[in-house]
PDB file of N, CA and C in Angstrom:
ATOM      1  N   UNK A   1      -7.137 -17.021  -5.787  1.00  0.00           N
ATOM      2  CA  UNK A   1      -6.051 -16.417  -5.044  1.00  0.00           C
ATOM      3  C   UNK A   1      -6.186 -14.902  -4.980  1.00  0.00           C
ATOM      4  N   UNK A   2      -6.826 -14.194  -6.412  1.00  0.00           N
ATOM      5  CA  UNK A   2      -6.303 -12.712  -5.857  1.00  0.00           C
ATOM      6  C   UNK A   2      -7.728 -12.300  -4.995  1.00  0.00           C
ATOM      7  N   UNK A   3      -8.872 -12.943  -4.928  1.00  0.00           N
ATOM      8  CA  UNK A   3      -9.746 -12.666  -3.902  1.00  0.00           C
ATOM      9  C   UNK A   3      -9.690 -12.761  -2.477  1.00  0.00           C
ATOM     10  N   UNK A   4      -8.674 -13.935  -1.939  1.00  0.00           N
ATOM     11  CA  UNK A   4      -7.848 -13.664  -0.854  1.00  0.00           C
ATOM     12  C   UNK A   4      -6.961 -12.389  -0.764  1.00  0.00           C
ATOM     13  N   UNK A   5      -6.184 -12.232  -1.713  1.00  0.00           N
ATOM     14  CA  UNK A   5      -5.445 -10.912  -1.310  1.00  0.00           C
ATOM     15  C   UNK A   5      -6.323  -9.779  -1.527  1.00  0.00           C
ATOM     16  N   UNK A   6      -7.136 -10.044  -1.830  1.00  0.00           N
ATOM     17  CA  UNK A   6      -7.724  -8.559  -2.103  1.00  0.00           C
ATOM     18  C   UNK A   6      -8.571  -8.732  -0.382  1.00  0.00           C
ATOM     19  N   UNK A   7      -8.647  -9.629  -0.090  1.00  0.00           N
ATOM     20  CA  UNK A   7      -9.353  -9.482   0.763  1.00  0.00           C
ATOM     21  C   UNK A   7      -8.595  -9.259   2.557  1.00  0.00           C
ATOM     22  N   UNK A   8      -7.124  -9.641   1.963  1.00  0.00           N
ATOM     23  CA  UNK A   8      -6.760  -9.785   3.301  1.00  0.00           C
ATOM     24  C   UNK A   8      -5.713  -8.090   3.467  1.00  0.00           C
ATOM     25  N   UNK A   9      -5.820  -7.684   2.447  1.00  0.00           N
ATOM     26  CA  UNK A   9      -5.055  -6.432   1.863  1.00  0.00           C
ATOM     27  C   UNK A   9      -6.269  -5.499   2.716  1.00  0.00           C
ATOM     28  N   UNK A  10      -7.633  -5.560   1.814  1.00  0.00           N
ATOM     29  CA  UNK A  10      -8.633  -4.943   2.272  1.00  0.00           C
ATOM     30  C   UNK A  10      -8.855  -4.961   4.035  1.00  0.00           C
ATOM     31  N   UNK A  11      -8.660  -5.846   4.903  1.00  0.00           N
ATOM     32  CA  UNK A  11      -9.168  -6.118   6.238  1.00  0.00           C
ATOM     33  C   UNK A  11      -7.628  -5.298   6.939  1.00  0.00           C
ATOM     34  N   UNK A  12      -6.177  -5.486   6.145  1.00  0.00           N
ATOM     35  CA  UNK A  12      -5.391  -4.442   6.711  1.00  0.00           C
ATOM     36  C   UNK A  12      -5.597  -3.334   6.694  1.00  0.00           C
ATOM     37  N   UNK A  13      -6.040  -2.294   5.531  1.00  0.00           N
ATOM     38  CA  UNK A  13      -6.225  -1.422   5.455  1.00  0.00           C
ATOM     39  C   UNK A  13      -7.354  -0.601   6.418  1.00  0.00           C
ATOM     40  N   UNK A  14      -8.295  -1.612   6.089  1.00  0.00           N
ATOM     41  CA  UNK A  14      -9.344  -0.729   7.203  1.00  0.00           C
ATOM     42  C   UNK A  14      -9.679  -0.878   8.427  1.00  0.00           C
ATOM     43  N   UNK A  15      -8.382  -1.635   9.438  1.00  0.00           N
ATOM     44  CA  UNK A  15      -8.003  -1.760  10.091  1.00  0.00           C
ATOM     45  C   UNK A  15      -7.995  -0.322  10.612  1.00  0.00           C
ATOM     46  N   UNK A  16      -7.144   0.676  10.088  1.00  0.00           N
ATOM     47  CA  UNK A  16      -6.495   1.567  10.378  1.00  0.00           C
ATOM     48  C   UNK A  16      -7.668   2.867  10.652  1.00  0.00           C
ATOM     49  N   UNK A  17      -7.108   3.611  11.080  1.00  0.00           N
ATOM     50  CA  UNK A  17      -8.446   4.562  12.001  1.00  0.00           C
ATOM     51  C   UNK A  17      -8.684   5.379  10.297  1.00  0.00           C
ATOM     52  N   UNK A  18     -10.035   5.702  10.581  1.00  0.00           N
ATOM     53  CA  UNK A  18     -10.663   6.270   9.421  1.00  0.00           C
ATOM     54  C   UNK A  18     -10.375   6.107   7.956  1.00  0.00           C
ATOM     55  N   UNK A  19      -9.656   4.747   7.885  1.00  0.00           N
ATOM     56  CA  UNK A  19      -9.522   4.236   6.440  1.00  0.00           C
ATOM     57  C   UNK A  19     -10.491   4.354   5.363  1.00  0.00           C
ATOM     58  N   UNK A  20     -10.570   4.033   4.582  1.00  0.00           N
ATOM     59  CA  UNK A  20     -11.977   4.115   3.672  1.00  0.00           C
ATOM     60  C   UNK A  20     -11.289   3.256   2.573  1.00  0.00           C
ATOM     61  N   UNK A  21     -12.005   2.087   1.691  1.00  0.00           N
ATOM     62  CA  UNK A  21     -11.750   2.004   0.296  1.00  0.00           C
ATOM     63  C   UNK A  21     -12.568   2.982  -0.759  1.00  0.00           C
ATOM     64  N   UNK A  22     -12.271   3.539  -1.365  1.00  0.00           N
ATOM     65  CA  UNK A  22     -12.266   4.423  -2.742  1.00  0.00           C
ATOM     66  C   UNK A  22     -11.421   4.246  -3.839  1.00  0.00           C
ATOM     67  N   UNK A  23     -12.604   3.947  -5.386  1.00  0.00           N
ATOM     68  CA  UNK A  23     -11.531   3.780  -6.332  1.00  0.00           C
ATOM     69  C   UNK A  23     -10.889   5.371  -6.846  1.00  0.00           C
ATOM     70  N   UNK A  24      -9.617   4.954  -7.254  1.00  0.00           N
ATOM     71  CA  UNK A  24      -9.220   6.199  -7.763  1.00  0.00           C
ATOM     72  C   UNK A  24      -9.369   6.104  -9.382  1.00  0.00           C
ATOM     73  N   UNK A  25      -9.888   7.486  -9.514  1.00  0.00           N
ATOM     74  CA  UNK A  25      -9.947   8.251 -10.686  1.00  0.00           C
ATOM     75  C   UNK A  25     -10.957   7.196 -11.602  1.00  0.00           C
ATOM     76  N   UNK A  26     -10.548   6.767 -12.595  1.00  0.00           N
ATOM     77  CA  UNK A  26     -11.504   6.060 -13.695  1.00  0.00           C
ATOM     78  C   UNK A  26     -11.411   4.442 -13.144  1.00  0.00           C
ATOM     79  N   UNK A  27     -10.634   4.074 -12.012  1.00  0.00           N
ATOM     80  CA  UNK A  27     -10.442   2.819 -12.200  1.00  0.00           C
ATOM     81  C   UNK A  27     -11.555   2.202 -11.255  1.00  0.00           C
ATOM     82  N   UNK A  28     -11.528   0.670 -11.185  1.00  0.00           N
ATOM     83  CA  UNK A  28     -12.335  -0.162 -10.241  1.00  0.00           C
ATOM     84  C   UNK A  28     -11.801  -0.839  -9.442  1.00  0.00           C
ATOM     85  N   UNK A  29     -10.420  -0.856  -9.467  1.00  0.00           N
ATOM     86  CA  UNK A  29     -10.117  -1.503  -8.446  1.00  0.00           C
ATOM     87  C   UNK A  29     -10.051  -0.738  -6.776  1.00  0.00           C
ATOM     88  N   UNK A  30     -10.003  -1.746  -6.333  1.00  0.00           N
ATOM     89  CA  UNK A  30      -9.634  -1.035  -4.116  1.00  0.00           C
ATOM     90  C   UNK A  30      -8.474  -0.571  -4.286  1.00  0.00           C
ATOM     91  N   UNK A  31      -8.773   1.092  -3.678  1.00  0.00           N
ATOM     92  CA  UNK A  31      -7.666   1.985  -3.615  1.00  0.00           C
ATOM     93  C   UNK A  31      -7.603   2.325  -2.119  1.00  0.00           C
ATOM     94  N   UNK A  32      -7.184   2.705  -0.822  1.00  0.00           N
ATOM     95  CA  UNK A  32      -7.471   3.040   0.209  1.00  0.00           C
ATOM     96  C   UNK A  32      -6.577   4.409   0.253  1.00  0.00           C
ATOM     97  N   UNK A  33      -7.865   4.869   1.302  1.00  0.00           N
ATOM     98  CA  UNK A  33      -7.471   6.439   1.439  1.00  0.00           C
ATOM     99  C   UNK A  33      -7.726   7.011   3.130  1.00  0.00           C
ATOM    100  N   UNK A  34      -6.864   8.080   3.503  1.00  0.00           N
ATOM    101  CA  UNK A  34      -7.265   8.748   4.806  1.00  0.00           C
ATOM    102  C   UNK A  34      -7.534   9.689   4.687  1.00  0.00           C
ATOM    103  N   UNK A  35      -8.974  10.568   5.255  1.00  0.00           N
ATOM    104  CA  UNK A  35      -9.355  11.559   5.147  1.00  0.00           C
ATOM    105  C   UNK A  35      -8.897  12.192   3.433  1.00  0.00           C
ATOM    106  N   UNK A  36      -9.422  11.017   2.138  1.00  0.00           N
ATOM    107  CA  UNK A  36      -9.161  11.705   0.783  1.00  0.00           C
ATOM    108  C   UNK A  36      -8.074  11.561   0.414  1.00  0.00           C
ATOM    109  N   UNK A  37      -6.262  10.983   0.943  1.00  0.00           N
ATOM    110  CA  UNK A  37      -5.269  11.341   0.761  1.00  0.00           C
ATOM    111  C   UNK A  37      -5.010   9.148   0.328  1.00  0.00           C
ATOM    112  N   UNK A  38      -4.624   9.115  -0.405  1.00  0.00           N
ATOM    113  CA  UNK A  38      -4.583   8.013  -0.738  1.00  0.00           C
ATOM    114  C   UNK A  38      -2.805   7.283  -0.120  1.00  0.00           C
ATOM    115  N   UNK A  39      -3.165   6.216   0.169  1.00  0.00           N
ATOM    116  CA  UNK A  39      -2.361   5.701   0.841  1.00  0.00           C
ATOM    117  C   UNK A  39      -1.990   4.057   0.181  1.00  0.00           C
ATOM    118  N   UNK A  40      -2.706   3.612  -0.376  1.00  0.00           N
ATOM    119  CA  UNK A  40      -2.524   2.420  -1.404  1.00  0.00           C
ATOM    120  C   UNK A  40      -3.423   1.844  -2.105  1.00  0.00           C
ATOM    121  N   UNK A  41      -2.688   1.705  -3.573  1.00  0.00           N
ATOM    122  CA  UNK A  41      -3.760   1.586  -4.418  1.00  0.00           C
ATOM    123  C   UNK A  41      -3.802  -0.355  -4.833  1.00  0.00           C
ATOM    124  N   UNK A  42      -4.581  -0.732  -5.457  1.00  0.00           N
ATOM    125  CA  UNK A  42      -4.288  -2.053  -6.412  1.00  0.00           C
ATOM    126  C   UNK A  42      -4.420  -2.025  -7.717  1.00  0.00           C
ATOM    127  N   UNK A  43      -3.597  -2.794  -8.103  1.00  0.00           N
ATOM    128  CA  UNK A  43      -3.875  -2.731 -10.004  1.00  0.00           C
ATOM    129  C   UNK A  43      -5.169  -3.731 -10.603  1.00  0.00           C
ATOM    130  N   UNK A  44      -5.759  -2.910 -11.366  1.00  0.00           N
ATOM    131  CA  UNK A  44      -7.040  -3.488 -12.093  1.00  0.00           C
ATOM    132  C   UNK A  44      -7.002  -5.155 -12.039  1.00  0.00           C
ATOM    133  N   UNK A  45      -5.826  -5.605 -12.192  1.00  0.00           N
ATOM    134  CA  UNK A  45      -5.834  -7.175 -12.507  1.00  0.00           C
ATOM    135  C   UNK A  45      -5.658  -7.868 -10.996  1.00  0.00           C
ATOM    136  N   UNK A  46      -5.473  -6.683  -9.701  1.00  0.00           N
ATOM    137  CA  UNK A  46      -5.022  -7.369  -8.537  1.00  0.00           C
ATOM    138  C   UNK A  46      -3.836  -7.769  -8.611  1.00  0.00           C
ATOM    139  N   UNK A  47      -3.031  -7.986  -9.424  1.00  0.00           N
ATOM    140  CA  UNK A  47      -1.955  -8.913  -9.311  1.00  0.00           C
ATOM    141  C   UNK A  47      -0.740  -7.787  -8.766  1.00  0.00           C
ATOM    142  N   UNK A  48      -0.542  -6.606  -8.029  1.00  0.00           N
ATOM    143  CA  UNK A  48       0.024  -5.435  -7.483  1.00  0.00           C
ATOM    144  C   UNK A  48      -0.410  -4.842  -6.642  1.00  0.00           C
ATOM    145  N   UNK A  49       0.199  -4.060  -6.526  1.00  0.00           N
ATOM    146  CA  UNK A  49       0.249  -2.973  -5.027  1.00  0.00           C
ATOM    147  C   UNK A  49       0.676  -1.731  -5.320  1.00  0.00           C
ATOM    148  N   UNK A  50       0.487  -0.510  -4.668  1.00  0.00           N
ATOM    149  CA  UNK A  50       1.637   0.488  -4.451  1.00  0.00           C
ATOM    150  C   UNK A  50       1.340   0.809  -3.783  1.00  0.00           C
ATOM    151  N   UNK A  51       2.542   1.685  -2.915  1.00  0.00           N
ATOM    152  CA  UNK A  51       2.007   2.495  -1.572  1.00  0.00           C
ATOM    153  C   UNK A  51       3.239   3.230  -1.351  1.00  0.00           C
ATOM    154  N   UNK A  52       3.163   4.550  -0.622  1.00  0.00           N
ATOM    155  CA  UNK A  52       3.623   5.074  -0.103  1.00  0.00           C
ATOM    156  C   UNK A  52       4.983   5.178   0.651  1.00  0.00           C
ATOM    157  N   UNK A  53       6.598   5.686   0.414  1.00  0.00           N
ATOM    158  CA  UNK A  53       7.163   4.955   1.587  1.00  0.00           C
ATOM    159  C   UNK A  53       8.421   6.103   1.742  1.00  0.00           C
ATOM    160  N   UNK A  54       8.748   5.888   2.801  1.00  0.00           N
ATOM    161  CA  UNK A  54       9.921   7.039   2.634  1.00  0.00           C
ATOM    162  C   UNK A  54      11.124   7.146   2.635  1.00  0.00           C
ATOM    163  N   UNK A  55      11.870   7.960   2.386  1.00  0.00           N
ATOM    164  CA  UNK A  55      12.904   7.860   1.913  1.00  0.00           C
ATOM    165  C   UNK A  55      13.797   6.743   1.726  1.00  0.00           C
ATOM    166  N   UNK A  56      14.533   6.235   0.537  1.00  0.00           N
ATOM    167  CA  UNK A  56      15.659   5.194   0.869  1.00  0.00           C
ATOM    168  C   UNK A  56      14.423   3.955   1.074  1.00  0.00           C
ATOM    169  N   UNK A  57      13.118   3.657   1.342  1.00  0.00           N
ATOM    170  CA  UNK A  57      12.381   2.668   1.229  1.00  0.00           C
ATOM    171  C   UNK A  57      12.238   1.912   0.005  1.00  0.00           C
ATOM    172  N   UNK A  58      12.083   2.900  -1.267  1.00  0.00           N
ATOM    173  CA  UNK A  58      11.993   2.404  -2.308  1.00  0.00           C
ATOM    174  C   UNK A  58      13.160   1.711  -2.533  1.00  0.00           C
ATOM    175  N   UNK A  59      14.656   2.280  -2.944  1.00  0.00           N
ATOM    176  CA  UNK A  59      15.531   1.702  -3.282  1.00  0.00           C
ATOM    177  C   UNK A  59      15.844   0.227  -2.602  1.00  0.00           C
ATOM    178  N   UNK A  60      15.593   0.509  -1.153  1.00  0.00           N
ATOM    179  CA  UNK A  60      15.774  -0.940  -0.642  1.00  0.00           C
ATOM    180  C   UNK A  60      15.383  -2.282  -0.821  1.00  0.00           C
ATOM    181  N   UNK A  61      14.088  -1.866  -0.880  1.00  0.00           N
ATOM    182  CA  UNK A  61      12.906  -2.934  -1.154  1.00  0.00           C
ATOM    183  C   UNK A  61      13.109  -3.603  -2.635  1.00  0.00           C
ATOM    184  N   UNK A  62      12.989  -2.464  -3.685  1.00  0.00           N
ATOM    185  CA  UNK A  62      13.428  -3.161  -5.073  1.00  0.00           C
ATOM    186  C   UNK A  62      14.840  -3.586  -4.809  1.00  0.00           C
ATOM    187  N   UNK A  63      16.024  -3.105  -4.354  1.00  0.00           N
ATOM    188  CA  UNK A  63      17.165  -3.649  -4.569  1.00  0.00           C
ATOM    189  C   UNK A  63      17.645  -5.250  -4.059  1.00  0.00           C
ATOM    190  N   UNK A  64      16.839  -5.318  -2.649  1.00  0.00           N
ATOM    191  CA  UNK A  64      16.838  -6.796  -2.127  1.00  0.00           C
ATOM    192  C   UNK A  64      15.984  -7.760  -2.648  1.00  0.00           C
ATOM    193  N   UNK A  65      15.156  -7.130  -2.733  1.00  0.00           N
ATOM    194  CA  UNK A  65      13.868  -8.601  -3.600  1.00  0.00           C
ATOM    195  C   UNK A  65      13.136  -8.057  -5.147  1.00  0.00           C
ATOM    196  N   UNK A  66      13.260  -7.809  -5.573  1.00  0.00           N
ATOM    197  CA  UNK A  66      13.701  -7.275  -7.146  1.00  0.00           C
ATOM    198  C   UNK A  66      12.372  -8.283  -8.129  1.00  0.00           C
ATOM    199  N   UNK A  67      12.078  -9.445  -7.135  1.00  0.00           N
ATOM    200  CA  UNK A  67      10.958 -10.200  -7.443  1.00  0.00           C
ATOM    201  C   UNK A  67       9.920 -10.198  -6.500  1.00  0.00           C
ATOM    202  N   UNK A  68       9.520  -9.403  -6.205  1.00  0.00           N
ATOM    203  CA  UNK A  68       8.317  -8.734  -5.300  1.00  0.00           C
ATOM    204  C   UNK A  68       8.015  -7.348  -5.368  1.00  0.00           C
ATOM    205  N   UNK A  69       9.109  -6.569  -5.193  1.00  0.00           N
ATOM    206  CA  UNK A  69       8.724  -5.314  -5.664  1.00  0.00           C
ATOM    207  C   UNK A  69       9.381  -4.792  -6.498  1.00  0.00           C
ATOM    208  N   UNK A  70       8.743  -3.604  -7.098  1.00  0.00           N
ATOM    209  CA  UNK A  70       9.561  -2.260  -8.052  1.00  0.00           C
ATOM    210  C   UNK A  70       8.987  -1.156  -8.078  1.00  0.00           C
ATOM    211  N   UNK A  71       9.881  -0.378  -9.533  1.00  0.00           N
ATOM    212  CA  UNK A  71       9.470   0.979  -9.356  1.00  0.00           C
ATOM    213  C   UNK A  71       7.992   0.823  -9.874  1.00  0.00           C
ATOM    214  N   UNK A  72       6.998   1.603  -9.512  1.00  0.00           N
ATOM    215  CA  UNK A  72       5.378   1.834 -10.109  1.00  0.00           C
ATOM    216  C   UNK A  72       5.770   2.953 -11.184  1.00  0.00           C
ATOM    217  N   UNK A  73       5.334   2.660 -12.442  1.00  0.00           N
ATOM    218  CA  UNK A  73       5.397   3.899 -13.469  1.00  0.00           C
ATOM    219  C   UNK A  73       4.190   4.855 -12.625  1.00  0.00           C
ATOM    220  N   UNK A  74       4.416   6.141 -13.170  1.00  0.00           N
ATOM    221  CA  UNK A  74       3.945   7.630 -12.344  1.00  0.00           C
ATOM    222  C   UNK A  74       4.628   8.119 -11.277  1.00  0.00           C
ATOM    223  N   UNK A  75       3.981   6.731 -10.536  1.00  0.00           N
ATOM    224  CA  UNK A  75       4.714   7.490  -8.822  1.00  0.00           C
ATOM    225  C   UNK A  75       5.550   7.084  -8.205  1.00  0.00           C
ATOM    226  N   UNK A  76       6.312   6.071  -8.849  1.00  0.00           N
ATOM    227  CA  UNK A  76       7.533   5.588  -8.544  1.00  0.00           C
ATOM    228  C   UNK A  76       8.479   6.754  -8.173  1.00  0.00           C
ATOM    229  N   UNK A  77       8.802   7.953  -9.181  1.00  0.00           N
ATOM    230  CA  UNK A  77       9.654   9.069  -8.827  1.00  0.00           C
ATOM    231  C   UNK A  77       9.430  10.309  -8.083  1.00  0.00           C
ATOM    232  N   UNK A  78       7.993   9.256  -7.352  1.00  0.00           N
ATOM    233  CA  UNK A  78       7.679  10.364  -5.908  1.00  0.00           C
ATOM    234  C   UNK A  78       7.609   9.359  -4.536  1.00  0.00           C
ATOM    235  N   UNK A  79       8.588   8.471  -4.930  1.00  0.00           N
ATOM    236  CA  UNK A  79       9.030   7.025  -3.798  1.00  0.00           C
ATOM    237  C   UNK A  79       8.248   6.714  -3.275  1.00  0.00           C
ATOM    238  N   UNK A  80       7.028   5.736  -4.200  1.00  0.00           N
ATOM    239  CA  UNK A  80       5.811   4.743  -3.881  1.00  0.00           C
ATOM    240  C   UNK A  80       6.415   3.771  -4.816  1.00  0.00           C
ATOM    241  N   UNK A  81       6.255   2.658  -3.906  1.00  0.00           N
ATOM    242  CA  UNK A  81       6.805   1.756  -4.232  1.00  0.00           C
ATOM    243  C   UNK A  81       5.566   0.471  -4.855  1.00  0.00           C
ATOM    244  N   UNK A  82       6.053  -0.494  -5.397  1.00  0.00           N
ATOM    245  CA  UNK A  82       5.351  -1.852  -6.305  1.00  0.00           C
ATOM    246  C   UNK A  82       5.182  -2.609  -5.493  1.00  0.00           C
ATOM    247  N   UNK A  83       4.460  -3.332  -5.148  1.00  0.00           N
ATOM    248  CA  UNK A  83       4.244  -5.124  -4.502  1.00  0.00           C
ATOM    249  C   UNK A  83       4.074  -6.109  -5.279  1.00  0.00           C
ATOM    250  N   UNK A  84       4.182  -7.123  -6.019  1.00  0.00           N
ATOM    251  CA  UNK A  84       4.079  -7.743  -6.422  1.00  0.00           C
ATOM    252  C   UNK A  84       3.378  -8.801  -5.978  1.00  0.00           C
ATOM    253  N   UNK A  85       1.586  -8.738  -5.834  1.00  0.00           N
ATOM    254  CA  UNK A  85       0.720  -9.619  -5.079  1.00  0.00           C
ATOM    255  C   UNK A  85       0.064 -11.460  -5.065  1.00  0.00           C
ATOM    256  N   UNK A  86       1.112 -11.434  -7.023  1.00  0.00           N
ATOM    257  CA  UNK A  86       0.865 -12.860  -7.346  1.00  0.00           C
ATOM    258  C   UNK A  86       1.732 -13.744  -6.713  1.00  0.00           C
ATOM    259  N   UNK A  87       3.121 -14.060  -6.359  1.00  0.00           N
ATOM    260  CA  UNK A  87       4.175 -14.182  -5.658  1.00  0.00           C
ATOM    261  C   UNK A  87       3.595 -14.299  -3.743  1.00  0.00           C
ATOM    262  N   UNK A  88       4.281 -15.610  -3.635  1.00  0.00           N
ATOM    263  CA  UNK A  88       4.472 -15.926  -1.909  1.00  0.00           C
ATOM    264  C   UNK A  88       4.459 -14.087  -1.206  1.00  0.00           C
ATOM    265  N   UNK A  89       3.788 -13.624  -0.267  1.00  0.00           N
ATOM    266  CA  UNK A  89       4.177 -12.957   0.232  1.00  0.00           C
ATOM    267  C   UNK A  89       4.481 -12.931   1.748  1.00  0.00           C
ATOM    268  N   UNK A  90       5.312 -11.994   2.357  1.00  0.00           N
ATOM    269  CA  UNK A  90       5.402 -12.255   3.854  1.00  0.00           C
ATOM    270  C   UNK A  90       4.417 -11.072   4.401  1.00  0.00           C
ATOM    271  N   UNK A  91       3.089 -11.382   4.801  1.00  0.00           N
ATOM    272  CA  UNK A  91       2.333 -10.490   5.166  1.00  0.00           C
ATOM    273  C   UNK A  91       2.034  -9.576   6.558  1.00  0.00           C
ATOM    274  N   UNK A  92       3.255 -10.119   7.679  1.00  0.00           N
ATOM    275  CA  UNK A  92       3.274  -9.125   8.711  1.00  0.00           C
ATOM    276  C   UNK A  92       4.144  -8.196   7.955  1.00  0.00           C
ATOM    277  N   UNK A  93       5.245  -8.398   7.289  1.00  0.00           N
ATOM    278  CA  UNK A  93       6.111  -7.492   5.927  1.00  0.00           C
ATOM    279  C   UNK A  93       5.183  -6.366   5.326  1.00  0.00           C
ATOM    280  N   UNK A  94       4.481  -6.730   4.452  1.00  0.00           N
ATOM    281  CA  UNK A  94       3.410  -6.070   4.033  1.00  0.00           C
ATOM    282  C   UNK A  94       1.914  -5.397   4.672  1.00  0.00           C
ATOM    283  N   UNK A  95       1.712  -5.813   5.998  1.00  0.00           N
ATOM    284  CA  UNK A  95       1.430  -5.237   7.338  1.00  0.00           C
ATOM    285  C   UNK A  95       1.919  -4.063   7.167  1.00  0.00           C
ATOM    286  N   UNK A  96       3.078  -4.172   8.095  1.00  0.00           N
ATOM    287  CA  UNK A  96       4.136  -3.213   8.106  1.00  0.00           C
ATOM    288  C   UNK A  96       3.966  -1.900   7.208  1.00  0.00           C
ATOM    289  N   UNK A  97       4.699  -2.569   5.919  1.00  0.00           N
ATOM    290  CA  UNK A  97       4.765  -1.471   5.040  1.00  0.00           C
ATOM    291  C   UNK A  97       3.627  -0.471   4.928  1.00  0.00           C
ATOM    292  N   UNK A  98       1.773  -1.071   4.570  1.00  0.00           N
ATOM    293  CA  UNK A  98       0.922  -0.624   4.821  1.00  0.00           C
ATOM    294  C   UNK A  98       0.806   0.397   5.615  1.00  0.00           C
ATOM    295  N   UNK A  99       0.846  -0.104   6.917  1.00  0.00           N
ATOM    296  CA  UNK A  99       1.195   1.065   8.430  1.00  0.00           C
ATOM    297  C   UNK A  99       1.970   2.393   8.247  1.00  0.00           C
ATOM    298  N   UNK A 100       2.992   1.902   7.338  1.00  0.00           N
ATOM    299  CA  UNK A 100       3.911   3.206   7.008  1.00  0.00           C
ATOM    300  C   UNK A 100       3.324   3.811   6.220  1.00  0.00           C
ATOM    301  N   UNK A 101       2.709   3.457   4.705  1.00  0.00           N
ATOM    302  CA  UNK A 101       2.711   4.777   4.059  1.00  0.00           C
ATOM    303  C   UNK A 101       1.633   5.251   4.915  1.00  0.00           C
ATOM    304  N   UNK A 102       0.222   4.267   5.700  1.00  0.00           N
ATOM    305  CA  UNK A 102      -0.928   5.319   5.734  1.00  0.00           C
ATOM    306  C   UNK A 102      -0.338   6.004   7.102  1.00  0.00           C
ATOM    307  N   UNK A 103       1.123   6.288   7.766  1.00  0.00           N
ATOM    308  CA  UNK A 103       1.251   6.882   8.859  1.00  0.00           C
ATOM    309  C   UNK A 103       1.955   8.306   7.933  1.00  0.00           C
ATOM    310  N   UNK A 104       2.847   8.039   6.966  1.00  0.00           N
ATOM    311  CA  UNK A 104       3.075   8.956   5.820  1.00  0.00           C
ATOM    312  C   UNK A 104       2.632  10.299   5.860  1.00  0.00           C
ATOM    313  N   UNK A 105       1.058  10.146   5.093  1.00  0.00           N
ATOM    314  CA  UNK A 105       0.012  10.900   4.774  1.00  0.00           C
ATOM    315  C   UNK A 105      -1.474  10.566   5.372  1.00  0.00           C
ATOM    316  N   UNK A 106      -1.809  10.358   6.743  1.00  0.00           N
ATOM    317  CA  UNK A 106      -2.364  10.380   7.345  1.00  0.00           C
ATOM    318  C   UNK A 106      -1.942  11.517   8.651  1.00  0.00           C
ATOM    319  N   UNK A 107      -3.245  12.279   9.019  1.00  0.00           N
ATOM    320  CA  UNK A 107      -2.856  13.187   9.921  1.00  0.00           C
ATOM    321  C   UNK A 107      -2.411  12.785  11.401  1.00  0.00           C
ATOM    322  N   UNK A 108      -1.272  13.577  11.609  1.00  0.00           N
ATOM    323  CA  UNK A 108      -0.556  13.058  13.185  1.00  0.00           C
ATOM    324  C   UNK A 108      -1.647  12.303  14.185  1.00  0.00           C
ATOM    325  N   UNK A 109      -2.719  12.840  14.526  1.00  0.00           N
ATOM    326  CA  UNK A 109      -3.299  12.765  15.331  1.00  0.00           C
ATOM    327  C   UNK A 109      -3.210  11.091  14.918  1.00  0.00           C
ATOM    328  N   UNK A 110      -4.377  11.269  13.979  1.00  0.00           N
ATOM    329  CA  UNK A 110      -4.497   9.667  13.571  1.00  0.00           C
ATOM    330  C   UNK A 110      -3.353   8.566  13.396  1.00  0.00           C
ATOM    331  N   UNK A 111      -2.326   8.895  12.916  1.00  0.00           N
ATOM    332  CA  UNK A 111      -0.975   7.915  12.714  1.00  0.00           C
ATOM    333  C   UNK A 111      -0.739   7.571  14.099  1.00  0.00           C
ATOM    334  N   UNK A 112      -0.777   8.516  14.909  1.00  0.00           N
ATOM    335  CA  UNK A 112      -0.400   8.160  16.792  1.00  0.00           C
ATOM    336  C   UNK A 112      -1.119   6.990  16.988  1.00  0.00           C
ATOM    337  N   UNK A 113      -2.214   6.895  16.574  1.00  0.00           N
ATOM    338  CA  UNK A 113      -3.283   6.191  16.949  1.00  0.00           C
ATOM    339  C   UNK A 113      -2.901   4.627  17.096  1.00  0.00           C
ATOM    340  N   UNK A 114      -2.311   4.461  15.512  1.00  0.00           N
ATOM    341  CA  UNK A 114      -1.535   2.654  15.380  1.00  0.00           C
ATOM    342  C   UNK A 114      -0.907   2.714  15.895  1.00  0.00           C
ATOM    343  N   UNK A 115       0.097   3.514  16.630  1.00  0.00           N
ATOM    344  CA  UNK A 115       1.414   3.307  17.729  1.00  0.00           C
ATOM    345  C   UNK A 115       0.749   2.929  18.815  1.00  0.00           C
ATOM    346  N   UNK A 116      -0.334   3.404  19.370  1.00  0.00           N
ATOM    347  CA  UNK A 116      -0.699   3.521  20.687  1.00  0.00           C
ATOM    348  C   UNK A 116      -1.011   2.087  20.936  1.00  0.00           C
TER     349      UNK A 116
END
């Protein structure tokens, strides 16, 4: 199972114009990044997510499904939010979310790009 998600996580991500996987810092797991600026990471065991989201995203997401996502220790209190990847997921949902953070911190030019 988490080789499917890693894999279907992976084919969203680099979907997106000039995506790249890169691990971050000491780790091995698939982290994705735009032009260097990281946009979502996975946890060593696969069994998670985080990404990017803005304002009032975080609170929502943990407050309605509380068994899928939460806060991420570090960057949780810079509103990047948890996925919870072992759990049923709804993956145009997680589509979605994806799209947002890398439109976030991805440069205008490029974020236009998935709208278009």
């Amino acid at each position: 199972m988490v080789d499917d998600v890693a894999a279907r996580l992976r084919e969203i991500c680099l979907a997106l114009p000039e995506a790249e996987e890169k691990p971050f810092g000491g780790h091995t797991a698939p982290s994705y990044r735009v032009r260097d600026k990281l946009f979502l990471m996975t946890s060593e065991d696969g069994r998670s997510m985080t990404f990017k989201a803005g304002p009032g995203v975080q609170e929502a997401l943990v407050s309605s499904q509380p068994e899928r996502f939460f806060v991420p220790a570090y960057v949780g209190a810079k509103g990047w939010v948890g996925a919870r990847l072992d759990v049923e997921q709804d993956w145009a949902e997680i589509d979605e979310l994806v799209r947002d953070s890398y439109r976030l911190v991805a440069p205008k030019r490029l974020a236009a790009l998935i709208d278009a």
